[in-house]
C-alpha atoms as a PDB file:
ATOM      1  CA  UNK A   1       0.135   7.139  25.478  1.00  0.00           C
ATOM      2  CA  UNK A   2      -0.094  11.416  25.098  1.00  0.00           C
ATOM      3  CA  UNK A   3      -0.474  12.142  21.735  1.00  0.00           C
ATOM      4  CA  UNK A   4       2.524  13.236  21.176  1.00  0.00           C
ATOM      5  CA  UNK A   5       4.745  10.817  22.989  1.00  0.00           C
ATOM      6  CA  UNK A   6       6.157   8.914  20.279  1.00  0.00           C
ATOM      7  CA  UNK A   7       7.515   5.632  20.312  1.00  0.00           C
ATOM      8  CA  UNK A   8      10.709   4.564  18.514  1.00  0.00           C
ATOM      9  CA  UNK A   9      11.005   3.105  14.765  1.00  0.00           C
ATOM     10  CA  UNK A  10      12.207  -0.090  16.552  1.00  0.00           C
ATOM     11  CA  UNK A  11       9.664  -0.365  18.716  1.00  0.00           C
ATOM     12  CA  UNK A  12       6.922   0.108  16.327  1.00  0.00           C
ATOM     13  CA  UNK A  13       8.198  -2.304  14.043  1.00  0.00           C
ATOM     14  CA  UNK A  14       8.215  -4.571  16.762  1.00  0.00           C
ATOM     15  CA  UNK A  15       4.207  -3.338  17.572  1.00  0.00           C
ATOM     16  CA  UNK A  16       4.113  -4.450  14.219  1.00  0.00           C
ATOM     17  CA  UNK A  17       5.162  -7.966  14.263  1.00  0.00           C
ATOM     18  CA  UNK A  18       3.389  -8.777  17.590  1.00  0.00           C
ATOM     19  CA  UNK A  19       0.222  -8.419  14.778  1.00  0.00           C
ATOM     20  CA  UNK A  20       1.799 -10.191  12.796  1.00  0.00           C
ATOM     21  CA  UNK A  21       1.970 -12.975  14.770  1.00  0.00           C
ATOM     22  CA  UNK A  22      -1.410 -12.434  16.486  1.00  0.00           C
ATOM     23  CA  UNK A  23      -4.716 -14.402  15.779  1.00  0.00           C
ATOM     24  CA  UNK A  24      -6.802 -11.689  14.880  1.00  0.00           C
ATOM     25  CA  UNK A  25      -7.374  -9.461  11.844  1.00  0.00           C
ATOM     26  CA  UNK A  26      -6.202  -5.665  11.996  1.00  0.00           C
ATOM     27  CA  UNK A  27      -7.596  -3.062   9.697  1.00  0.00           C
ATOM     28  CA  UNK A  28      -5.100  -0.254   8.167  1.00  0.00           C
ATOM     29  CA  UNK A  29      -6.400   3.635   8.799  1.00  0.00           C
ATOM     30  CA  UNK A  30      -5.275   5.593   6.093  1.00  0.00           C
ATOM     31  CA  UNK A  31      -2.489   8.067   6.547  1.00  0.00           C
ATOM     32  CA  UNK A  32      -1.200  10.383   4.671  1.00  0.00           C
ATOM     33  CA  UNK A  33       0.425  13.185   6.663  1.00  0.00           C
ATOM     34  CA  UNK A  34       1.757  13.621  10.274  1.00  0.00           C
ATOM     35  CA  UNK A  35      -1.736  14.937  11.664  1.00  0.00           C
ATOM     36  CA  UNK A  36      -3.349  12.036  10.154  1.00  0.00           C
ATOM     37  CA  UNK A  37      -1.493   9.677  11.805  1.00  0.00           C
ATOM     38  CA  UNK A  38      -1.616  11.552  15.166  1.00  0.00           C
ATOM     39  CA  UNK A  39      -5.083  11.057  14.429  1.00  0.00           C
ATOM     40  CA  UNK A  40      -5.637   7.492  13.810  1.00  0.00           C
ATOM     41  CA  UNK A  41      -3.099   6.205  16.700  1.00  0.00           C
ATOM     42  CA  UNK A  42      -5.257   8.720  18.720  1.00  0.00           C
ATOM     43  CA  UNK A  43      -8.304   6.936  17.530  1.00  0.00           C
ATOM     44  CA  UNK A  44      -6.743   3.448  18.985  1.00  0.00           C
ATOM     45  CA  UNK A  45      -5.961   2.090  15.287  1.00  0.00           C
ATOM     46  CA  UNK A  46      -3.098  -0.889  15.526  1.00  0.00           C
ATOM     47  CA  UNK A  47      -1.397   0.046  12.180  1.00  0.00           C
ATOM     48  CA  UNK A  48      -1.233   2.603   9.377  1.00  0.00           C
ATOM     49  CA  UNK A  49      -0.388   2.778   6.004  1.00  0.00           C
ATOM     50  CA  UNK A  50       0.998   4.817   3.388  1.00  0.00           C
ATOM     51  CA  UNK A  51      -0.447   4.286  -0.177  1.00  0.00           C
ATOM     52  CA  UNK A  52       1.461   5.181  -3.062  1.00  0.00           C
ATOM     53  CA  UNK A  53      -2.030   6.160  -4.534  1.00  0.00           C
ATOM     54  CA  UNK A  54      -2.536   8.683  -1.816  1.00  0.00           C
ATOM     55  CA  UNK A  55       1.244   9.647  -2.013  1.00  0.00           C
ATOM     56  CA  UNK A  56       0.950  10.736  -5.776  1.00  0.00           C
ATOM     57  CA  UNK A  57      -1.740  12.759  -4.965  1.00  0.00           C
ATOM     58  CA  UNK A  58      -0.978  14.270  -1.738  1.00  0.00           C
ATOM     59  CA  UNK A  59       2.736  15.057  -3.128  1.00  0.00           C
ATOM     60  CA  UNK A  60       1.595  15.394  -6.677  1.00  0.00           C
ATOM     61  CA  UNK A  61      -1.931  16.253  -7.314  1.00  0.00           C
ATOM     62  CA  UNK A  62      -1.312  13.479 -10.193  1.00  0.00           C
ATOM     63  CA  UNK A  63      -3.330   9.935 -10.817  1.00  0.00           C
ATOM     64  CA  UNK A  64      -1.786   6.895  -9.803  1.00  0.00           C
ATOM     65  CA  UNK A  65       0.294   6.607 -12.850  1.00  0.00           C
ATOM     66  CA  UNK A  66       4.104   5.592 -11.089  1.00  0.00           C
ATOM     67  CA  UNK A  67       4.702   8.840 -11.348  1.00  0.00           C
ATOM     68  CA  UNK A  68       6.210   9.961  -7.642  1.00  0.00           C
ATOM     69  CA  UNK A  69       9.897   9.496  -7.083  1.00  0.00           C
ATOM     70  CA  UNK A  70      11.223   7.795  -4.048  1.00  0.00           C
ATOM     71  CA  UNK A  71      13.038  10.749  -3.004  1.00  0.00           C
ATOM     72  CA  UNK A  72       9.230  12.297  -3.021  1.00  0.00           C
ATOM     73  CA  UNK A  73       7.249   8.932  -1.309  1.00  0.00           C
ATOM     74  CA  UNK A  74      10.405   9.083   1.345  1.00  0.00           C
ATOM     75  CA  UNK A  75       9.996  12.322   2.179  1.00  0.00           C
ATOM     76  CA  UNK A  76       6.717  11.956   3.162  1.00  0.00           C
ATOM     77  CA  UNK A  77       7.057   9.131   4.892  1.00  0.00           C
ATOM     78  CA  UNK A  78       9.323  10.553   7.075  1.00  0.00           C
ATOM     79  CA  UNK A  79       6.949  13.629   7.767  1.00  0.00           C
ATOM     80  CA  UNK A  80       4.980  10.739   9.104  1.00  0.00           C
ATOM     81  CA  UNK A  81       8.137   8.803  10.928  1.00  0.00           C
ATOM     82  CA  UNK A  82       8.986  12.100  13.146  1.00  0.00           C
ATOM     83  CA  UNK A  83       5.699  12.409  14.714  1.00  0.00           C
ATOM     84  CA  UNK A  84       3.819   8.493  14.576  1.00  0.00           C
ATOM     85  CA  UNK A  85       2.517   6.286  17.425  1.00  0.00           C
ATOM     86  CA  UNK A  86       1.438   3.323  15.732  1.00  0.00           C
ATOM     87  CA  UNK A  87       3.101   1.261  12.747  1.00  0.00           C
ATOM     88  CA  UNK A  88       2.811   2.089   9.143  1.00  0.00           C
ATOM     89  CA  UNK A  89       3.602   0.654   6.225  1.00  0.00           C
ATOM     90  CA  UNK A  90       4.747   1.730   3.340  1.00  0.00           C
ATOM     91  CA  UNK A  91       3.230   1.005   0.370  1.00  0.00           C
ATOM     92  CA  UNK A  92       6.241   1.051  -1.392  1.00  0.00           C
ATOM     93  CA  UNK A  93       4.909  -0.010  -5.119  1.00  0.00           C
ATOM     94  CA  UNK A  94       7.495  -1.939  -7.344  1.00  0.00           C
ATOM     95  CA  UNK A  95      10.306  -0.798  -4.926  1.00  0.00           C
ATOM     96  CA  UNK A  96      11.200   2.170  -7.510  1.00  0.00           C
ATOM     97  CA  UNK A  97      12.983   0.068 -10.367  1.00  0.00           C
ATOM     98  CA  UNK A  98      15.126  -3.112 -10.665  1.00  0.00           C
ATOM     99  CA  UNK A  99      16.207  -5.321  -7.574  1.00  0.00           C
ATOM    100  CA  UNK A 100      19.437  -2.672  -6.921  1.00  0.00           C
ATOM    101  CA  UNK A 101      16.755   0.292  -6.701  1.00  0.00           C
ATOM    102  CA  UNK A 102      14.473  -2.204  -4.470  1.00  0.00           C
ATOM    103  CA  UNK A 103      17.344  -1.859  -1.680  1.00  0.00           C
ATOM    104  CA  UNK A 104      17.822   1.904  -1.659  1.00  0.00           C
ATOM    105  CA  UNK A 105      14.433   1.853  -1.569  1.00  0.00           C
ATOM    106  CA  UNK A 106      14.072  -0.556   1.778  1.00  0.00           C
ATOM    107  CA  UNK A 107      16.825   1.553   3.008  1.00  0.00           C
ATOM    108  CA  UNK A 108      15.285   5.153   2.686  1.00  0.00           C
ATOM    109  CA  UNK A 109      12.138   3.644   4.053  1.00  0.00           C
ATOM    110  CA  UNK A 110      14.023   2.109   6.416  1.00  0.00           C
ATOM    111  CA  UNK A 111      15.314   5.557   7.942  1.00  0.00           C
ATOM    112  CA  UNK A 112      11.720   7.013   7.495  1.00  0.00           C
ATOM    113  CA  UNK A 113      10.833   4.988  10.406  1.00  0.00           C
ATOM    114  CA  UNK A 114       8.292   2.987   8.851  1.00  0.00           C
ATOM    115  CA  UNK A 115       7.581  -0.012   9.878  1.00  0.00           C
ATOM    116  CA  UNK A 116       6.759  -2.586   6.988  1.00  0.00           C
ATOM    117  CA  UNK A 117       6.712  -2.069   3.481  1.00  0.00           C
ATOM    118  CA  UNK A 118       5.370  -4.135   0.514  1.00  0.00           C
ATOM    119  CA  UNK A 119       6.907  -4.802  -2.891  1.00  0.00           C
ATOM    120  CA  UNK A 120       4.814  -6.138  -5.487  1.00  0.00           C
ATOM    121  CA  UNK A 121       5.997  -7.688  -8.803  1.00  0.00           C
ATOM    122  CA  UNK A 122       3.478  -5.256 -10.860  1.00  0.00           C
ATOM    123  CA  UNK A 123       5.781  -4.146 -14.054  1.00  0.00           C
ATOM    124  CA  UNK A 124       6.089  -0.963 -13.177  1.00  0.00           C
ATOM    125  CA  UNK A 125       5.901   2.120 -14.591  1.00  0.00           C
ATOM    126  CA  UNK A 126       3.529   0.338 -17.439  1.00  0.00           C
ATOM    127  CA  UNK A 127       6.575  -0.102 -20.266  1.00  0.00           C
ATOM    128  CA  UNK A 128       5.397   1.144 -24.310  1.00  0.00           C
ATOM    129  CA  UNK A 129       2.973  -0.975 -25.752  1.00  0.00           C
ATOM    130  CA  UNK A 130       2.331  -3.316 -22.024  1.00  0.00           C
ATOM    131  CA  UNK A 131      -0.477  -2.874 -19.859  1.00  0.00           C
ATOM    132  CA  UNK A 132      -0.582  -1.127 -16.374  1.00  0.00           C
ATOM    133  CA  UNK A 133      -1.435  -4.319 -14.792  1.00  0.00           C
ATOM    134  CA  UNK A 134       1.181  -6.424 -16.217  1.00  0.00           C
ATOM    135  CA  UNK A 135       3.371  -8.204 -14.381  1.00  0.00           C
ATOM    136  CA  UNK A 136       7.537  -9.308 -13.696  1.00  0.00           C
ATOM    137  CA  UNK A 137       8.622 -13.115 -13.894  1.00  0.00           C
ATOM    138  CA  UNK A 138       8.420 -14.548 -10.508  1.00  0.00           C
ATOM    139  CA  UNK A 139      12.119 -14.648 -10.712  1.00  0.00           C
ATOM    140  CA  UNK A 140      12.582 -11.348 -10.910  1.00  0.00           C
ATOM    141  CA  UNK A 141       9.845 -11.245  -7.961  1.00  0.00           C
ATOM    142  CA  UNK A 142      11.792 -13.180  -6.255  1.00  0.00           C
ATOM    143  CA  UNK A 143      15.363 -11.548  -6.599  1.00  0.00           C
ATOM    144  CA  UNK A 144      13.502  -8.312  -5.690  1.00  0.00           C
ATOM    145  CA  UNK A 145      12.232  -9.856  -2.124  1.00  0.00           C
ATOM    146  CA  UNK A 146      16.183 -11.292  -1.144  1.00  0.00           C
ATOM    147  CA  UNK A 147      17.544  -8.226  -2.463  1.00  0.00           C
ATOM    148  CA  UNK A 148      14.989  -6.342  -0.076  1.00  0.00           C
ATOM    149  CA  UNK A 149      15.936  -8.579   2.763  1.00  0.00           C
ATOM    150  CA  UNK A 150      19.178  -8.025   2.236  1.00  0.00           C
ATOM    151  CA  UNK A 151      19.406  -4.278   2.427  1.00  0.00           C
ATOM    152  CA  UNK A 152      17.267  -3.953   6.014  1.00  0.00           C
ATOM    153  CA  UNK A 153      19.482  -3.135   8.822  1.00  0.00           C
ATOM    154  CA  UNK A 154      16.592  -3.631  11.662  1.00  0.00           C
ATOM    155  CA  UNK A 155      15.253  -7.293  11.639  1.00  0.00           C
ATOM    156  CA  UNK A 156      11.580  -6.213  12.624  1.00  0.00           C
ATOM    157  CA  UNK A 157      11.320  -4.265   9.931  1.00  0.00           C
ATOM    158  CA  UNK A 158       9.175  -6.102   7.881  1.00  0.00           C
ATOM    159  CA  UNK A 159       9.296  -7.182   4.040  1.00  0.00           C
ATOM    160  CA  UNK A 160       5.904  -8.010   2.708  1.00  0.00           C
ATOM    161  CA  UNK A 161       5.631  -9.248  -1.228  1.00  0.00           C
ATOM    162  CA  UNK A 162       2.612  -8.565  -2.844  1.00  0.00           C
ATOM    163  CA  UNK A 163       1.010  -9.955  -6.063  1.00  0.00           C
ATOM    164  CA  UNK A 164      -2.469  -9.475  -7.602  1.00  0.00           C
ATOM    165  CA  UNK A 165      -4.504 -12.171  -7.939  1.00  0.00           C
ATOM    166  CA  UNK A 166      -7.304 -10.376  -9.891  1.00  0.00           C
ATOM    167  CA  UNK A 167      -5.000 -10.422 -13.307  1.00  0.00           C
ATOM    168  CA  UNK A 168      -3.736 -14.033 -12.522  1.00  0.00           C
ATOM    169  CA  UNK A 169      -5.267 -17.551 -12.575  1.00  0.00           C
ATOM    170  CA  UNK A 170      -5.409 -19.089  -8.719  1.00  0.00           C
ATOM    171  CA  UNK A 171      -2.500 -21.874  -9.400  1.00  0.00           C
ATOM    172  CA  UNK A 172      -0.140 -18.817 -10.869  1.00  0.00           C
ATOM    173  CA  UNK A 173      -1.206 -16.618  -7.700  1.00  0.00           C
ATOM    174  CA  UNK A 174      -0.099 -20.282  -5.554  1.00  0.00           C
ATOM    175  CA  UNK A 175       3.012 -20.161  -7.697  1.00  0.00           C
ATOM    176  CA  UNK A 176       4.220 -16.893  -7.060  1.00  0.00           C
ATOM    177  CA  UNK A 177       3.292 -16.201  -2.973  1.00  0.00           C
ATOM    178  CA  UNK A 178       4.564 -19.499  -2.455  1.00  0.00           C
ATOM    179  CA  UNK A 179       8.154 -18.916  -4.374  1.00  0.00           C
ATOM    180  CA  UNK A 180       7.999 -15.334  -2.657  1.00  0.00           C
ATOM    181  CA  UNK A 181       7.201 -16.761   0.908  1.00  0.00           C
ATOM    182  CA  UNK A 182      10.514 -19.915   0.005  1.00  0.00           C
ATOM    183  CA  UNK A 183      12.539 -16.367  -0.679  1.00  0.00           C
ATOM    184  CA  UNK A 184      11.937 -14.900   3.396  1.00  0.00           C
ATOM    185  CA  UNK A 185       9.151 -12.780   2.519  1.00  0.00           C
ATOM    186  CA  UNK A 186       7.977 -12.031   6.196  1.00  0.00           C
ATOM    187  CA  UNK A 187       4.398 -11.525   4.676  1.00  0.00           C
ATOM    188  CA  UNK A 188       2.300 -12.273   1.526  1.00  0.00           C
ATOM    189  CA  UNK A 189       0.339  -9.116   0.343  1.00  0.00           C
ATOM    190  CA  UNK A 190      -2.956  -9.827  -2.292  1.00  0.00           C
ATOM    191  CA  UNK A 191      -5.277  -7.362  -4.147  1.00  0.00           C
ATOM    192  CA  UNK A 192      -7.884  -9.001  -6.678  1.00  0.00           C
ATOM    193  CA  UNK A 193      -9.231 -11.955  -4.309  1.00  0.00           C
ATOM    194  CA  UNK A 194     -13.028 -12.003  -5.161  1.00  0.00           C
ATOM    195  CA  UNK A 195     -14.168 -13.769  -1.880  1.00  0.00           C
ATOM    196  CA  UNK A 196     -13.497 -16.557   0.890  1.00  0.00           C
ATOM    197  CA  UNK A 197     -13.743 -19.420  -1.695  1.00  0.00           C
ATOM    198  CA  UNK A 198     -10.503 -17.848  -3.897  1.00  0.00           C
ATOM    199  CA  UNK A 199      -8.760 -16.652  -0.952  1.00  0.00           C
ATOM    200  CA  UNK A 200      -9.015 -19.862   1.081  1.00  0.00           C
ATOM    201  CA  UNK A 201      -7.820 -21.815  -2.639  1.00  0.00           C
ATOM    202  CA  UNK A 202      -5.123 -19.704  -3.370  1.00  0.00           C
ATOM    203  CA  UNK A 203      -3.648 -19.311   0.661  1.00  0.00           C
ATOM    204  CA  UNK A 204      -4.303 -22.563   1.345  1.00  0.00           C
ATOM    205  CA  UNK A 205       0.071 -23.775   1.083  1.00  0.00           C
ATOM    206  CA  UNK A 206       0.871 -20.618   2.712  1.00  0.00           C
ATOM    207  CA  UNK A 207       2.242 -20.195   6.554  1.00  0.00           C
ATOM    208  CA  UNK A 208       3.438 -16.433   6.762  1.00  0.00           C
ATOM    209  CA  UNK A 209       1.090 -13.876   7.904  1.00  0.00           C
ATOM    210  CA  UNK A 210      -1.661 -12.263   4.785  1.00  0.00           C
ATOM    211  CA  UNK A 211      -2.327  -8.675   4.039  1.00  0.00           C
ATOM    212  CA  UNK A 212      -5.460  -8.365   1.878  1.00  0.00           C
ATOM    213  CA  UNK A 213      -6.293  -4.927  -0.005  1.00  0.00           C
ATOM    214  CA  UNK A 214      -9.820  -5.539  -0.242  1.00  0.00           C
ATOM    215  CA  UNK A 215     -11.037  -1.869  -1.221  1.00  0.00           C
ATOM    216  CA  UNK A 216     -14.271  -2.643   0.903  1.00  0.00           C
ATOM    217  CA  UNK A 217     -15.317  -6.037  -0.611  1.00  0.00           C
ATOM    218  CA  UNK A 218     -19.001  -6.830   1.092  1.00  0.00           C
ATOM    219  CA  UNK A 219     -17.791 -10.645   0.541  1.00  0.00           C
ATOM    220  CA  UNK A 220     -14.588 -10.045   2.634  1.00  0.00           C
ATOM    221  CA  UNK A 221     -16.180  -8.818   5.612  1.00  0.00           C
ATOM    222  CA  UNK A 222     -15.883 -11.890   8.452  1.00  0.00           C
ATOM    223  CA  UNK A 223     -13.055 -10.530  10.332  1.00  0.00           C
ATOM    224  CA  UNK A 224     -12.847 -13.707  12.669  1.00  0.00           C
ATOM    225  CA  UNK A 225     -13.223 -16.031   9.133  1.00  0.00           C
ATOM    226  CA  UNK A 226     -10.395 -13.935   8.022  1.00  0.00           C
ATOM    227  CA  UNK A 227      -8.525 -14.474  10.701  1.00  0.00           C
ATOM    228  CA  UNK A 228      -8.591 -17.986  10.774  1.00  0.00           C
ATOM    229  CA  UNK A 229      -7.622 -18.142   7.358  1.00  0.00           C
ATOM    230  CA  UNK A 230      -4.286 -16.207   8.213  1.00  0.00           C
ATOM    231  CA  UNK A 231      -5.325 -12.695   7.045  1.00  0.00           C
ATOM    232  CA  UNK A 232      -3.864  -9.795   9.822  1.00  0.00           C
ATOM    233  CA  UNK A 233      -4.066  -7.257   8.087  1.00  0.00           C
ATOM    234  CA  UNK A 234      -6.685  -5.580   6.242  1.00  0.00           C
ATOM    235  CA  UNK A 235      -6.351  -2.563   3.747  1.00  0.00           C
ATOM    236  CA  UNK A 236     -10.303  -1.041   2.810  1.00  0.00           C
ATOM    237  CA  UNK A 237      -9.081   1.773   0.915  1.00  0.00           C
ATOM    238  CA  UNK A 238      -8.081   5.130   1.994  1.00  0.00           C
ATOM    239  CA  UNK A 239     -11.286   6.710   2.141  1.00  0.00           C
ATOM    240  CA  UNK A 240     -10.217   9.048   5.171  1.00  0.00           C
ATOM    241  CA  UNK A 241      -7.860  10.678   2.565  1.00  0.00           C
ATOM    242  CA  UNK A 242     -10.571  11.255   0.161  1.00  0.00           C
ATOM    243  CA  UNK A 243     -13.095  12.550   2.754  1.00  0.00           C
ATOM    244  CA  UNK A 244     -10.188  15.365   3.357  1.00  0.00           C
ATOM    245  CA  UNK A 245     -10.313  16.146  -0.434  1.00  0.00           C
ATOM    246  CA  UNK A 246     -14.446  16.412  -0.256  1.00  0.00           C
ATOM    247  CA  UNK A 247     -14.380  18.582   2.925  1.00  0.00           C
ATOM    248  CA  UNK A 248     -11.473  20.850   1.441  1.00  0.00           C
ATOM    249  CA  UNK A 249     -13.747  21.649  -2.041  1.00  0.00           C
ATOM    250  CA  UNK A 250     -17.132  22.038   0.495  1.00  0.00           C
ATOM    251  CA  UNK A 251     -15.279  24.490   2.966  1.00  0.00           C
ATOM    252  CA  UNK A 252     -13.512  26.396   0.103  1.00  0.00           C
ATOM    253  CA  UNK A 253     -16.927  26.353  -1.779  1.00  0.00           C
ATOM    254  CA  UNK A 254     -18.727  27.924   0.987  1.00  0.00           C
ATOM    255  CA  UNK A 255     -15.940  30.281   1.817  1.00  0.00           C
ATOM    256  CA  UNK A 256     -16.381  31.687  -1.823  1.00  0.00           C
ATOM    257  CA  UNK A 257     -20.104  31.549  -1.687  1.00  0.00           C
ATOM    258  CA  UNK A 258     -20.305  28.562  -4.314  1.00  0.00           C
ATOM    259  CA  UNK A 259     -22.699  25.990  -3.850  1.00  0.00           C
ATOM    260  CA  UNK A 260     -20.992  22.763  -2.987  1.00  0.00           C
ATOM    261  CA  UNK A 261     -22.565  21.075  -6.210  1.00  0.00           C
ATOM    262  CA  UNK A 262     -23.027  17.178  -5.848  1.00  0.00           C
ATOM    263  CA  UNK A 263     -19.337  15.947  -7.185  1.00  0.00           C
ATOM    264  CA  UNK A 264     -18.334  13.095  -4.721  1.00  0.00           C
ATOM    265  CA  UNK A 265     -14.965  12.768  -3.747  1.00  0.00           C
ATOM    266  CA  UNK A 266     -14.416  10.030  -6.202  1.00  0.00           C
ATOM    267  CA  UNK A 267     -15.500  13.213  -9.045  1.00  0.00           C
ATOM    268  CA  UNK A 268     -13.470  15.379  -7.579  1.00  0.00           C
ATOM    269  CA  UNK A 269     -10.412  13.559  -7.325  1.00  0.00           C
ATOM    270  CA  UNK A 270     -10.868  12.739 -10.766  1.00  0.00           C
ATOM    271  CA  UNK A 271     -11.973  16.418 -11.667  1.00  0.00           C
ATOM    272  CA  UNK A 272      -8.377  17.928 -10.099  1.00  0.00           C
ATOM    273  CA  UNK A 273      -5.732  15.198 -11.010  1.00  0.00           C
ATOM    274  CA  UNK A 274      -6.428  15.745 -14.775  1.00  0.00           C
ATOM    275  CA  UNK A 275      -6.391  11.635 -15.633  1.00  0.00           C
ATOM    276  CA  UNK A 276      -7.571  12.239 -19.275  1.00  0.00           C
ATOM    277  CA  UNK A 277      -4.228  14.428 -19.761  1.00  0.00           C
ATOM    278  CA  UNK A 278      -1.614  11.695 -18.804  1.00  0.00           C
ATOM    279  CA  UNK A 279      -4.070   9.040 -21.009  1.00  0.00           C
ATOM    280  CA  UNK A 280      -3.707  10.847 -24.086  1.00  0.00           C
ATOM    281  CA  UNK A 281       0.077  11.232 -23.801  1.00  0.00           C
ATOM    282  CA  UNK A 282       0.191   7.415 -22.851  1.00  0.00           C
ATOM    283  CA  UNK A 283      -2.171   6.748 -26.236  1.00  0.00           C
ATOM    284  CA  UNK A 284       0.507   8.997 -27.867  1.00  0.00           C
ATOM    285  CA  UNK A 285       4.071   7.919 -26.771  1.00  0.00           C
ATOM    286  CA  UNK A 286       3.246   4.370 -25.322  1.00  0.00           C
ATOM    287  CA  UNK A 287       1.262   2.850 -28.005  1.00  0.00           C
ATOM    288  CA  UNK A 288      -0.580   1.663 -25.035  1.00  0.00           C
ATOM    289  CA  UNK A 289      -4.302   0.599 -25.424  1.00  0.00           C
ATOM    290  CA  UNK A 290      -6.259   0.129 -21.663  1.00  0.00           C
END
């Protein structure tokens, strides 16, 4: 397809469920903005995604805190929408609020033209004196996935509930993607599964397509064991958004005639997003103690 022939939202999401329902595993490229995608469909990647990580910063220049808007996360998405050739999904965080906010959200992201989205059942933005990694009842987990069904106008696009199994013990995780898949969910998302032995254990009652955010895992790494165990899609990380940041610093270095200095991008992200800032107000009006 020329690069910048673009397919339709519907038929993307429908791209998207034919992985779904393949018997192979798919790994996400990281986009961010419209050249990135252009990029990565160019590249032959099957699917995108949109982290809200990468979001915050990209829109923000802030950590990963909960602190973008929808109105902000939509609008890039849609930057991405006008101009994409493969499927993305949206990594839509907690669906910005309570199960009402959950379907404005599906709908905005809807119009965006992505084509999946996830919404976890992380408590967020971390509440005074609770933890960032806290988490909702499954109830409410579940309400949010129906009430996400409910607001999608295109049946492709697809819902995908996500829960983190690194905070949770392995029958809790089996509680909650098992309620979550009983509610419609057209796809279980996990972060936190340490290798093959806790992802077969706690996927082992579950028929609906897996999403895995593995960040890179070296234990994770059998694509075809992966795939047998259900997994089609992989997320690594976003490390093509982070090589951007490094090669931004090194060509604006150069361009002032300052040597690049040996800050990775990890250090530099960290250097420009001022974490220690939005820690010490936390400490100070949240009571809350990571």
């Amino acid at each position: 397809m020329p690069i910048l022939q673009r397919a339709s939202h519907h038929e993307l999401r429908h791209a998207f469920r034919q992985l779904l329902a393949a018997d192979r595993c798919y790994h996400t490229a990281s986009v961010f903005d419209p050249m990135s995608a252009r990029i990565a469909a160019d590249l032959g990647f099957e699917v995108g995604i949109l982290g809200g990580s990468v979001a915050s910063l990209q829109v923000l220049g802030a950590p990963d805190f909960a602190l973008i808007t929808l109105s902000e996360f939509v609008e890039q998405a849609s930057r991405i929408g006008r101009v994409s050739r493969l499927p993305v999904i949206a990594d839509a965080d907690h669906g910005y609020g309570n199960a009402l906010n959950v379907m404005r959200t599906v709908v905005e992201l809807e119009r965006a033209g992505v084509a999946a989205l996830t919404i976890e059942d992380t408590l967020l933005p971390a509440q005074f004196g609770r933890k960032s990694t806290d988490l909702i009842s499954v109830e409410e987990g579940v309400g949010k996935i129906r009430a996400a069904l409910e607001a999608r106008v295109d049946p492709d696009l697809s819902i995908i509930a996500r829960t983190h199994a690194g905070v949770l013990s392995a029958d809790e995780v089996i509680r909650r993607t098992q309620a979550y898949q009983e509610a419609g969910a057209d796809g279980i998302c996990i972060v936190g599964i340490e290798d093959f032995d806790h992802l077969e254990q706690v996927t082992a009652h579950l028929s609906v397509p897996l999403m895995l955010v593995t960040y890179g895992n070296p234990k994770l790494r059998d694509n075809p064991r992966l795939a047998k165990l259900g997994v089609r899609i992989v997320v690594n990380g976003h490390a093509a958004y982070f090589a951007a940041i490094k090669a931004t610093y090194d060509c604006l270095a150069e361009q002032r005639g300052i040597e690049p200095g040996t800050l990775n991008a990890t250090e530099l992200t960290h250097k420009y997003t001022l974490p220690e800032e939005y820690i010490v107000w936390a400490a100070q009006f949240m009571d809350v103690k990571e």
